[in-house]
PDB file of N, CA and C in Angstrom:
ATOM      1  N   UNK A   1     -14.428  -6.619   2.662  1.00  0.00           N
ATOM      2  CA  UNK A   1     -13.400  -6.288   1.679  1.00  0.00           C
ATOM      3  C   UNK A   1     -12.285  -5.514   2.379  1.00  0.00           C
ATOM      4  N   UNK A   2     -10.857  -5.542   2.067  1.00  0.00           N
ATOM      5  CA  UNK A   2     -10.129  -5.413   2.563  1.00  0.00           C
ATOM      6  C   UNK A   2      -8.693  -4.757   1.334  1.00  0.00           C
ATOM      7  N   UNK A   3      -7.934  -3.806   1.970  1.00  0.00           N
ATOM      8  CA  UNK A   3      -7.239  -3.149   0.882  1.00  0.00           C
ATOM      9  C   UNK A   3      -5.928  -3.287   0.886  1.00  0.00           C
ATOM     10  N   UNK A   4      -4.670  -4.000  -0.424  1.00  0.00           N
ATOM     11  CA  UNK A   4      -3.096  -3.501   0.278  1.00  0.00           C
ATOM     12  C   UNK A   4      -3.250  -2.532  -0.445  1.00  0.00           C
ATOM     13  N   UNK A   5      -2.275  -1.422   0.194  1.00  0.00           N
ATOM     14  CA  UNK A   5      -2.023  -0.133  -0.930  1.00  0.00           C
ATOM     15  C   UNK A   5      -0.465   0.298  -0.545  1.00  0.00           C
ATOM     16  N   UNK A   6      -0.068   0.647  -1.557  1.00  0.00           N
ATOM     17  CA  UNK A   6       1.346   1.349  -1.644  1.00  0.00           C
ATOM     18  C   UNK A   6       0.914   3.134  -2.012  1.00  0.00           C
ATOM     19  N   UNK A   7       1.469   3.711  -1.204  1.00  0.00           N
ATOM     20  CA  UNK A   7       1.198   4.827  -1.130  1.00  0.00           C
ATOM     21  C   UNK A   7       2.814   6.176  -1.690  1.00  0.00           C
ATOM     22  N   UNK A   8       2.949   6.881  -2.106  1.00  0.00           N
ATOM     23  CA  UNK A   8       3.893   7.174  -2.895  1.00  0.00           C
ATOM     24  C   UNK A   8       3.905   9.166  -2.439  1.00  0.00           C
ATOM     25  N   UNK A   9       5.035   9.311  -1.626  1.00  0.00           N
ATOM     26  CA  UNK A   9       5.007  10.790  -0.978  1.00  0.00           C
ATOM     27  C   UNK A   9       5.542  11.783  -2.542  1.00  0.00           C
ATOM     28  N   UNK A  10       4.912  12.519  -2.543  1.00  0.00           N
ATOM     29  CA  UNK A  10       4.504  13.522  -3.755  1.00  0.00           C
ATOM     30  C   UNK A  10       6.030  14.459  -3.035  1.00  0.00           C
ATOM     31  N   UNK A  11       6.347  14.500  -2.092  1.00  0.00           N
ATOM     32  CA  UNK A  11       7.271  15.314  -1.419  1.00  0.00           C
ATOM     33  C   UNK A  11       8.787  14.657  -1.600  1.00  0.00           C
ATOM     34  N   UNK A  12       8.719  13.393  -1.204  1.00  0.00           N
ATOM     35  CA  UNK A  12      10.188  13.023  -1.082  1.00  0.00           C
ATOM     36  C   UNK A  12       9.736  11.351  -2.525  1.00  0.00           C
ATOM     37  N   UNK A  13       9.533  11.129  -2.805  1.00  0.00           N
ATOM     38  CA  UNK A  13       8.911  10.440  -3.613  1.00  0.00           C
ATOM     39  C   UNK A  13       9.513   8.488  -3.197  1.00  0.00           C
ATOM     40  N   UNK A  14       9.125   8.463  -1.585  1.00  0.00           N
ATOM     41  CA  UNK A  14       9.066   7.396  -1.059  1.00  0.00           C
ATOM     42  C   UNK A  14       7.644   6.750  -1.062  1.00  0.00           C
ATOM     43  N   UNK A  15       8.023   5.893  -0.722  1.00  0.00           N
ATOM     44  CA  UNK A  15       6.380   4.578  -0.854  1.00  0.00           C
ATOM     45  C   UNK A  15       6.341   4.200   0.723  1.00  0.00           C
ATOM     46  N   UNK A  16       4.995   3.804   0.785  1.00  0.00           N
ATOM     47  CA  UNK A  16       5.002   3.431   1.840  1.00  0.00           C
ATOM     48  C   UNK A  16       3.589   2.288   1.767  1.00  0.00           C
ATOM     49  N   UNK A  17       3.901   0.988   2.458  1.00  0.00           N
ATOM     50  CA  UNK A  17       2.983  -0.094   2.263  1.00  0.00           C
ATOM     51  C   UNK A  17       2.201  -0.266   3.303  1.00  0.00           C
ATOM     52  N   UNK A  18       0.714  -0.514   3.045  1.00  0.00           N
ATOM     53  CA  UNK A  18       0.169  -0.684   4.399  1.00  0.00           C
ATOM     54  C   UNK A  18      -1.352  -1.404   3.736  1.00  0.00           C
ATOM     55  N   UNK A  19      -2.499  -1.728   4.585  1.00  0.00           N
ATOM     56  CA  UNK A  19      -3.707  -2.459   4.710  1.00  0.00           C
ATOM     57  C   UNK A  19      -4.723  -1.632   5.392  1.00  0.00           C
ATOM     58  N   UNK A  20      -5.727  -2.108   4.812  1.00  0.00           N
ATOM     59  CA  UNK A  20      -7.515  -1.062   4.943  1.00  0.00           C
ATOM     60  C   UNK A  20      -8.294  -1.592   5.133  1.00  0.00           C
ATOM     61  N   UNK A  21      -9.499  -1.278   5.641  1.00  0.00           N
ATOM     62  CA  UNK A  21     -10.901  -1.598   5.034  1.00  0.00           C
ATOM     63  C   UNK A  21     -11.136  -0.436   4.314  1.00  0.00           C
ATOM     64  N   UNK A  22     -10.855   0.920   4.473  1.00  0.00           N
ATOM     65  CA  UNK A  22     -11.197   2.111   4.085  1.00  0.00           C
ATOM     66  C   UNK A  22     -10.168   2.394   3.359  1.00  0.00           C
ATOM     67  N   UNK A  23      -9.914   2.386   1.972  1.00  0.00           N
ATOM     68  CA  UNK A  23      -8.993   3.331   1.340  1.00  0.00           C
ATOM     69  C   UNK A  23      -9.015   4.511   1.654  1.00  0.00           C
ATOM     70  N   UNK A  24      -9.879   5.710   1.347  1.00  0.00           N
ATOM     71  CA  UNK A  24     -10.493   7.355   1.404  1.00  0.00           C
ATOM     72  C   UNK A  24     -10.155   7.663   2.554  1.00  0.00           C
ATOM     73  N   UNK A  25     -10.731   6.873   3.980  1.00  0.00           N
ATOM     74  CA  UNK A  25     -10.347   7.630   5.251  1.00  0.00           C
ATOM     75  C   UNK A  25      -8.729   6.943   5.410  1.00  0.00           C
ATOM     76  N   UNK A  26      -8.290   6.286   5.035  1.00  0.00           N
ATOM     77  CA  UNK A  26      -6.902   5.947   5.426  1.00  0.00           C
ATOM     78  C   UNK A  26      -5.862   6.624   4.639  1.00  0.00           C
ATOM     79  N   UNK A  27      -6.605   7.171   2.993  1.00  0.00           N
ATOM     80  CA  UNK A  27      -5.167   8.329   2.829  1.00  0.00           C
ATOM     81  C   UNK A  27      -5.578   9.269   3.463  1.00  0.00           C
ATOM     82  N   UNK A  28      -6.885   9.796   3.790  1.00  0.00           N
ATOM     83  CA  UNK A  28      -6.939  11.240   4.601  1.00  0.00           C
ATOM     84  C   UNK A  28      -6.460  11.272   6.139  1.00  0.00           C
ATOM     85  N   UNK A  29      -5.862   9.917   6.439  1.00  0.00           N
ATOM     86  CA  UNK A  29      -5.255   9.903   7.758  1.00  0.00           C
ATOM     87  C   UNK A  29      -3.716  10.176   7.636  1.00  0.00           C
ATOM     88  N   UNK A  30      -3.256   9.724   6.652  1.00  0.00           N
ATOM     89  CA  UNK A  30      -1.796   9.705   5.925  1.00  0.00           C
ATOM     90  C   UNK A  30      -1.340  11.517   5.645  1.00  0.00           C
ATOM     91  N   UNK A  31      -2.042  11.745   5.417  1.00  0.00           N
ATOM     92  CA  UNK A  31      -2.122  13.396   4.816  1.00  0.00           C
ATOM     93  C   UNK A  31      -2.778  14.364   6.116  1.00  0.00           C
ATOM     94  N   UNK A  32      -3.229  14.380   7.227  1.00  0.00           N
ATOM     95  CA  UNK A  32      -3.963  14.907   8.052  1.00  0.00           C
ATOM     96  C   UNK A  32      -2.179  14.916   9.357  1.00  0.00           C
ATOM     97  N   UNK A  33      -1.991  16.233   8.774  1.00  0.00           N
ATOM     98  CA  UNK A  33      -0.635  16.430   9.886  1.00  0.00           C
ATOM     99  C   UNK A  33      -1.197  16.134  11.660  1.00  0.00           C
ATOM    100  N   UNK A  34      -2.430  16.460  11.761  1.00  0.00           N
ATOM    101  CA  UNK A  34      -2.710  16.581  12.865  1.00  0.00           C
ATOM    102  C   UNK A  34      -2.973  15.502  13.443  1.00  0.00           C
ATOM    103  N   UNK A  35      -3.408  14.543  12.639  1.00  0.00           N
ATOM    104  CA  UNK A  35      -4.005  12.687  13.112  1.00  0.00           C
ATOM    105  C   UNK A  35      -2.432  12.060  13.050  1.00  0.00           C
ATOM    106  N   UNK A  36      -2.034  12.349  11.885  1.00  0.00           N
ATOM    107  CA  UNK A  36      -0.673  11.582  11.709  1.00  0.00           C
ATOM    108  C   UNK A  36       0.090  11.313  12.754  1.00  0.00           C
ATOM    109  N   UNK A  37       0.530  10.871  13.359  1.00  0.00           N
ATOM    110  CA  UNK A  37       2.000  10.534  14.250  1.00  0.00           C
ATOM    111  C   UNK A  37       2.622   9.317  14.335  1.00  0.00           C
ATOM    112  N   UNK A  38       2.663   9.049  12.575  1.00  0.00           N
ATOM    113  CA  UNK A  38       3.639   8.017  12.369  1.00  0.00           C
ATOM    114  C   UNK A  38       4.474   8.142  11.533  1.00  0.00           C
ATOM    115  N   UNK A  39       5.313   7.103  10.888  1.00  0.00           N
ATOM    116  CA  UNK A  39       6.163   7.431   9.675  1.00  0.00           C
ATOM    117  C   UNK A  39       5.917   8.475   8.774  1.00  0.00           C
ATOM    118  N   UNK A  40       5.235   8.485   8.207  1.00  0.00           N
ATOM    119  CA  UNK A  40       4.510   9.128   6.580  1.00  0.00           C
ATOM    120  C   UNK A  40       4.457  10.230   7.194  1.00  0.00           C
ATOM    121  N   UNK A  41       4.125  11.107   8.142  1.00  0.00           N
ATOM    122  CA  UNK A  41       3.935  12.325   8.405  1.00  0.00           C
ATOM    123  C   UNK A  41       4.859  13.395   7.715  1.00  0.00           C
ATOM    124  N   UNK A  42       6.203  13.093   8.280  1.00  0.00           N
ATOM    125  CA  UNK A  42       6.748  13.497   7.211  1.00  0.00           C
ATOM    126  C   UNK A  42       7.103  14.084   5.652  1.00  0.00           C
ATOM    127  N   UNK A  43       6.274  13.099   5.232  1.00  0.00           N
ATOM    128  CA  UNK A  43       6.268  13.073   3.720  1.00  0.00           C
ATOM    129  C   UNK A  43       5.164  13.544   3.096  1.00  0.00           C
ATOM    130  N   UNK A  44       4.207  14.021   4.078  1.00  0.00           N
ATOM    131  CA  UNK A  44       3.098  14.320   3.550  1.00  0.00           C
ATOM    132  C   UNK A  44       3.486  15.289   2.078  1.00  0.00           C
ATOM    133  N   UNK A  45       2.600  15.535   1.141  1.00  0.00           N
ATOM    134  CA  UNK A  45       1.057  14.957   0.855  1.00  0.00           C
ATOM    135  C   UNK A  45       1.502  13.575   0.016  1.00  0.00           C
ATOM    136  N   UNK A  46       0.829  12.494   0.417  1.00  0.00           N
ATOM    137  CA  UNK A  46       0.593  11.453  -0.179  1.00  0.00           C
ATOM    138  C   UNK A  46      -0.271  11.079  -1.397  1.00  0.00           C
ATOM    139  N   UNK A  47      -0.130  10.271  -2.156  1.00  0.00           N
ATOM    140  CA  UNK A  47      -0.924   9.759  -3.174  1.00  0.00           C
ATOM    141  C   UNK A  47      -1.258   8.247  -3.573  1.00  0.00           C
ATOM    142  N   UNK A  48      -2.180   7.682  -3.946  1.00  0.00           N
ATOM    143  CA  UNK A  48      -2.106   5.959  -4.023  1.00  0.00           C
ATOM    144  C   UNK A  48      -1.137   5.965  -5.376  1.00  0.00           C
ATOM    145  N   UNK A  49      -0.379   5.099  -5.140  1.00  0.00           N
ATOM    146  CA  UNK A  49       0.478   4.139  -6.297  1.00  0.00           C
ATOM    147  C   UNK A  49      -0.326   2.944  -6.865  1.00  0.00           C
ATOM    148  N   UNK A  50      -0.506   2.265  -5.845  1.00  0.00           N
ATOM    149  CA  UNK A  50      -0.718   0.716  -5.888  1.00  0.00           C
ATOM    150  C   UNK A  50      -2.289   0.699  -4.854  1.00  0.00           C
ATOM    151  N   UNK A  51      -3.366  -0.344  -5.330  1.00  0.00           N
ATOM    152  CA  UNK A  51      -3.986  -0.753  -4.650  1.00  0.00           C
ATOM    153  C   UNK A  51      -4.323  -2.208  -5.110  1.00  0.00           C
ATOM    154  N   UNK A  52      -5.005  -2.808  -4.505  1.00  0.00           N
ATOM    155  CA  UNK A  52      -5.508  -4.318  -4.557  1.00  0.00           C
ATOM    156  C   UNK A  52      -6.178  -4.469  -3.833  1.00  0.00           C
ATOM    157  N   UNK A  53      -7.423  -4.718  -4.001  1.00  0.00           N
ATOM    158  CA  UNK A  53      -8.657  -5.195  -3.466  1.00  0.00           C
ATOM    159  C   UNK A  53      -8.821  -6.690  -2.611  1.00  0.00           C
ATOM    160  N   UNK A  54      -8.870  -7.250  -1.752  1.00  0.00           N
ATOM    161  CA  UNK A  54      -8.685  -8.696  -1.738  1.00  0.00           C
ATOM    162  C   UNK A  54     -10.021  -8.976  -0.408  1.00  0.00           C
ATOM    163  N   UNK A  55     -10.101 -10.329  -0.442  1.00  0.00           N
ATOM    164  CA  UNK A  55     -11.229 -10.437   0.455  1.00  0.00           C
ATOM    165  C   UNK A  55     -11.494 -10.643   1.737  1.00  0.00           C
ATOM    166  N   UNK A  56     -10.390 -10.626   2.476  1.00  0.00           N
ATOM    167  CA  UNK A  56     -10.281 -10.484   3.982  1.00  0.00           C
ATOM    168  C   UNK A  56      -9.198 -10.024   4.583  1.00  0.00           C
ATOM    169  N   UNK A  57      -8.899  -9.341   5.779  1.00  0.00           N
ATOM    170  CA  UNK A  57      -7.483  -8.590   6.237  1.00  0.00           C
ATOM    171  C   UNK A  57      -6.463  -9.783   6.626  1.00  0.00           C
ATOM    172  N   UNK A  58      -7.039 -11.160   6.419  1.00  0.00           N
ATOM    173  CA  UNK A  58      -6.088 -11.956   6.658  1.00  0.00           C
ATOM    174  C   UNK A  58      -5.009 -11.929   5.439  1.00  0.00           C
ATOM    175  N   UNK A  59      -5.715 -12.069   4.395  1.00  0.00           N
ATOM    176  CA  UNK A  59      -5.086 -12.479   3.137  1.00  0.00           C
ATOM    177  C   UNK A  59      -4.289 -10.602   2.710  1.00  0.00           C
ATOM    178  N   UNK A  60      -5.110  -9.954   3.238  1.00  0.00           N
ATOM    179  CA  UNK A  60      -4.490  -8.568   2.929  1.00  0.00           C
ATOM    180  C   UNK A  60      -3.354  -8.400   3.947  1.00  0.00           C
ATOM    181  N   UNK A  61      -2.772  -8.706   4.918  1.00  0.00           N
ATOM    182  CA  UNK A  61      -1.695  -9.001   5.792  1.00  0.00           C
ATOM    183  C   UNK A  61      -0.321  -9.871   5.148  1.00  0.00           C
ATOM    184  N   UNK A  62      -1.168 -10.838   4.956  1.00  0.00           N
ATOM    185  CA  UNK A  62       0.095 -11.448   4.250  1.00  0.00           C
ATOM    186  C   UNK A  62       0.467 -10.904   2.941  1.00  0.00           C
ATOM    187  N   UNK A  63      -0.342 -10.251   1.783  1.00  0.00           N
ATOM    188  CA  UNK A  63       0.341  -9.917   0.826  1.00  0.00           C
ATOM    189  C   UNK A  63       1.186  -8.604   1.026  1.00  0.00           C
ATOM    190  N   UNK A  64       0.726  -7.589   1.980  1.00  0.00           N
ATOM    191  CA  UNK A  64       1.370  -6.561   2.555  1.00  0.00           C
ATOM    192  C   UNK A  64       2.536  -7.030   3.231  1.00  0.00           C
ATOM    193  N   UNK A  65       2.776  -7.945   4.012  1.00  0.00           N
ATOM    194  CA  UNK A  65       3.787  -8.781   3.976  1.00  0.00           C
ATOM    195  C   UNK A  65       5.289  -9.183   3.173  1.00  0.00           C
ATOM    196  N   UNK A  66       4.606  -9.907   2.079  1.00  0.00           N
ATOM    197  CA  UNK A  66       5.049 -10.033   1.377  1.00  0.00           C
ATOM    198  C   UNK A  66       6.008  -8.820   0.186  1.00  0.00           C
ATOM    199  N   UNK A  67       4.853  -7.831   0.044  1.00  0.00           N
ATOM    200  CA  UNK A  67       5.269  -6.649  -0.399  1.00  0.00           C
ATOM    201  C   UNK A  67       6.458  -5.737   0.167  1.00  0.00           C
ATOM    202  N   UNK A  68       6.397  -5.798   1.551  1.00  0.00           N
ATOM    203  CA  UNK A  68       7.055  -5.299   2.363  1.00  0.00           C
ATOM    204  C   UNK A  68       8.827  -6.167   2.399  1.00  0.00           C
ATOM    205  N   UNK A  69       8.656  -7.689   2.004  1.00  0.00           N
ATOM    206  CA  UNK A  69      10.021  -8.169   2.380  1.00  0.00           C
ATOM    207  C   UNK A  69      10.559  -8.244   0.937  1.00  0.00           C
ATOM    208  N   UNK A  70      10.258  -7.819   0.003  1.00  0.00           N
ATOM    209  CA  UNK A  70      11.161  -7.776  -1.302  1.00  0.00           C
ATOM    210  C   UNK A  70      11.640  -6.440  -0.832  1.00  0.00           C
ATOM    211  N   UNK A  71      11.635  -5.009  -0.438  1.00  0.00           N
ATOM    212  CA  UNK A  71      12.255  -4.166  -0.244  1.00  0.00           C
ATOM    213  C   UNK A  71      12.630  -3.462  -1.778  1.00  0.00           C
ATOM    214  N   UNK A  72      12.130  -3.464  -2.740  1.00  0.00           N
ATOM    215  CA  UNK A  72      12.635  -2.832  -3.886  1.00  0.00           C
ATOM    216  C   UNK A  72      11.376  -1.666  -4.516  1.00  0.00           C
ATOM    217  N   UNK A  73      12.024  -1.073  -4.799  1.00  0.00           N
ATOM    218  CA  UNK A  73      11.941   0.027  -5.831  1.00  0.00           C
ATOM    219  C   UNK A  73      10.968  -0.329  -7.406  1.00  0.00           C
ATOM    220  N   UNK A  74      11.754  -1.038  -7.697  1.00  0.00           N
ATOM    221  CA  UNK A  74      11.423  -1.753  -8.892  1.00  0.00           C
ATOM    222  C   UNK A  74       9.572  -2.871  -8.879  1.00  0.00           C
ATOM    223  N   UNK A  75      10.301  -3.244  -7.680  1.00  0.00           N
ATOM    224  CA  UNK A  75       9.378  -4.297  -7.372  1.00  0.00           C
ATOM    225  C   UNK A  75       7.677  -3.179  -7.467  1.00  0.00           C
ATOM    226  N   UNK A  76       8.102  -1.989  -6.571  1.00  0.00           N
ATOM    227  CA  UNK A  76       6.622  -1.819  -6.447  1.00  0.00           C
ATOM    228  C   UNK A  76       5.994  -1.327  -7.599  1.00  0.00           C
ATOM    229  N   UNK A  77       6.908  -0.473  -8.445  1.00  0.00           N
ATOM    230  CA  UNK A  77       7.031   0.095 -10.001  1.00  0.00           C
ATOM    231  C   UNK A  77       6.077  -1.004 -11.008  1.00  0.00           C
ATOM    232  N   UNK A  78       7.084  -2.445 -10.737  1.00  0.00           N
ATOM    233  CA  UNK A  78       6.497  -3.270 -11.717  1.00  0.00           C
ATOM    234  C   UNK A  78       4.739  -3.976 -11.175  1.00  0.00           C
ATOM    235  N   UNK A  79       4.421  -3.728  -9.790  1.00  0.00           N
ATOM    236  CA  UNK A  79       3.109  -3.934  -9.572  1.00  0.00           C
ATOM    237  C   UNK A  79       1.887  -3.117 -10.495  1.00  0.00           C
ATOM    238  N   UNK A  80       2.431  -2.262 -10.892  1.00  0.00           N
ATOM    239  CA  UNK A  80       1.558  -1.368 -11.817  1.00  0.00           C
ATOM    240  C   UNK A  80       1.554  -1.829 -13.758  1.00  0.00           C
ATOM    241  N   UNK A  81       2.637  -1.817 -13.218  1.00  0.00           N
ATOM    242  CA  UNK A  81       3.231  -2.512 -15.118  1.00  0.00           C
ATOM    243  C   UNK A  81       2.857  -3.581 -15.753  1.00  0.00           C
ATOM    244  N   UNK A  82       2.425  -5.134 -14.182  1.00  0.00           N
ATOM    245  CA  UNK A  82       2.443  -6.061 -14.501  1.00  0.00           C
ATOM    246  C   UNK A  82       1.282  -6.433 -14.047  1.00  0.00           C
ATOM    247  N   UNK A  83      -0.224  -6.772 -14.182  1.00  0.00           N
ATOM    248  CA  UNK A  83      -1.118  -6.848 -13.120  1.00  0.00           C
ATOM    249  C   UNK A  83      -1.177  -8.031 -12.872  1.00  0.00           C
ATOM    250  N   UNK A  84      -0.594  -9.560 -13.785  1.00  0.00           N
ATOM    251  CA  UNK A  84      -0.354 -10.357 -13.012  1.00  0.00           C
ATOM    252  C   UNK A  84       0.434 -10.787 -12.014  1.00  0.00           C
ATOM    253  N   UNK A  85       1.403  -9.672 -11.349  1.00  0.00           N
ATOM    254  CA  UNK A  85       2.115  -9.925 -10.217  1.00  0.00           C
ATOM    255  C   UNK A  85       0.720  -9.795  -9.267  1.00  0.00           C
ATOM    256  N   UNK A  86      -0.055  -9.513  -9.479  1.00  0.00           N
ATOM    257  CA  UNK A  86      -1.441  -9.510  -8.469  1.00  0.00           C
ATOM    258  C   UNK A  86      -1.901 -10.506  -8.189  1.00  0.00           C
ATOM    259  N   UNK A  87      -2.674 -11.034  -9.423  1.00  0.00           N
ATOM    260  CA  UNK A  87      -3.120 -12.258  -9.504  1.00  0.00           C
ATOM    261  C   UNK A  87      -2.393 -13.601  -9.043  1.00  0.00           C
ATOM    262  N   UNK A  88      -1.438 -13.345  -8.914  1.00  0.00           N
ATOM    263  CA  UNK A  88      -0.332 -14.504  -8.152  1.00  0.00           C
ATOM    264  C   UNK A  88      -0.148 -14.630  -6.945  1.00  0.00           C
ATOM    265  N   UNK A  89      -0.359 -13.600  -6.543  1.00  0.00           N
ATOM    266  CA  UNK A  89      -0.265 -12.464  -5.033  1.00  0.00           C
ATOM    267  C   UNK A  89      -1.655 -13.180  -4.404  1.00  0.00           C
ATOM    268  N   UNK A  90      -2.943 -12.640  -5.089  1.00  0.00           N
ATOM    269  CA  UNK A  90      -4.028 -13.478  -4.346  1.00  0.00           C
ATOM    270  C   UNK A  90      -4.057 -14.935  -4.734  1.00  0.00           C
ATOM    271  N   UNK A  91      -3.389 -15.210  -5.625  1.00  0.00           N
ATOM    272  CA  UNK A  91      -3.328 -16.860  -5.047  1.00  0.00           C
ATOM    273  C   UNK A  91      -2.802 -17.626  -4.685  1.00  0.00           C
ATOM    274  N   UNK A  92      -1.472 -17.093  -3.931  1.00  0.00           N
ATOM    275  CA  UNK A  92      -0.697 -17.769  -3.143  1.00  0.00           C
ATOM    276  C   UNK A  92      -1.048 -17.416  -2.110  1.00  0.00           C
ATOM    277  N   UNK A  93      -1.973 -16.152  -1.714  1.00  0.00           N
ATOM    278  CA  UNK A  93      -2.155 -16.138   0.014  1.00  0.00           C
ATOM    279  C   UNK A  93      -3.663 -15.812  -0.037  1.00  0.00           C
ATOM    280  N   UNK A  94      -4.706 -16.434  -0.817  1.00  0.00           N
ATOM    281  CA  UNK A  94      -5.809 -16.792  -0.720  1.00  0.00           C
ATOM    282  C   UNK A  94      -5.657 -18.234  -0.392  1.00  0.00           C
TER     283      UNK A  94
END
């Protein structure tokens, strides 16, 4: 099992998209100033927005992907609003 998640800085109230096997240890990597030394550091403390469960990091790549090239605001907003933008999501890249 494999995770996309949109992650949402409690500080500057940016998102940030990325892929798991581990949800739990991957926000405590996001939030851990000392592990961090990437983007998000910054923005720490983080929180999940968005998750989706899907069944391999292949298919979790491409929808993170995908997530990543709409570039909107809105877009990630309405992933929560709408849960069939999901269901469309795993079946165009299942």
């Amino acid at each position: 099992m494999h995770y996309v998640y949109v992650i949402q800085s409690e500080k500057t109230k940016g998102f940030y998209i990325g892929e798991t096997a581990n949800l739990e240890t991957r926000l405590n990597w996001h939030n851990n100033v000392e592990l961090n030394i990437g983007v998000t550091k910054n923005s720490i403390p983080w929180q999940y927005h968005f998750t989706l469960p899907v069944p391999n990091r292949t298919i979790a790549l491409g929808i993170e992907k995908h997530i990543k090239k709409m570039k909107s605001r809105v877009y990630l907003e309405n992933l929560l609003k709408y849960p069939e933008i999901s269901k469309r999501l795993l079946k165009k890249y299942s």
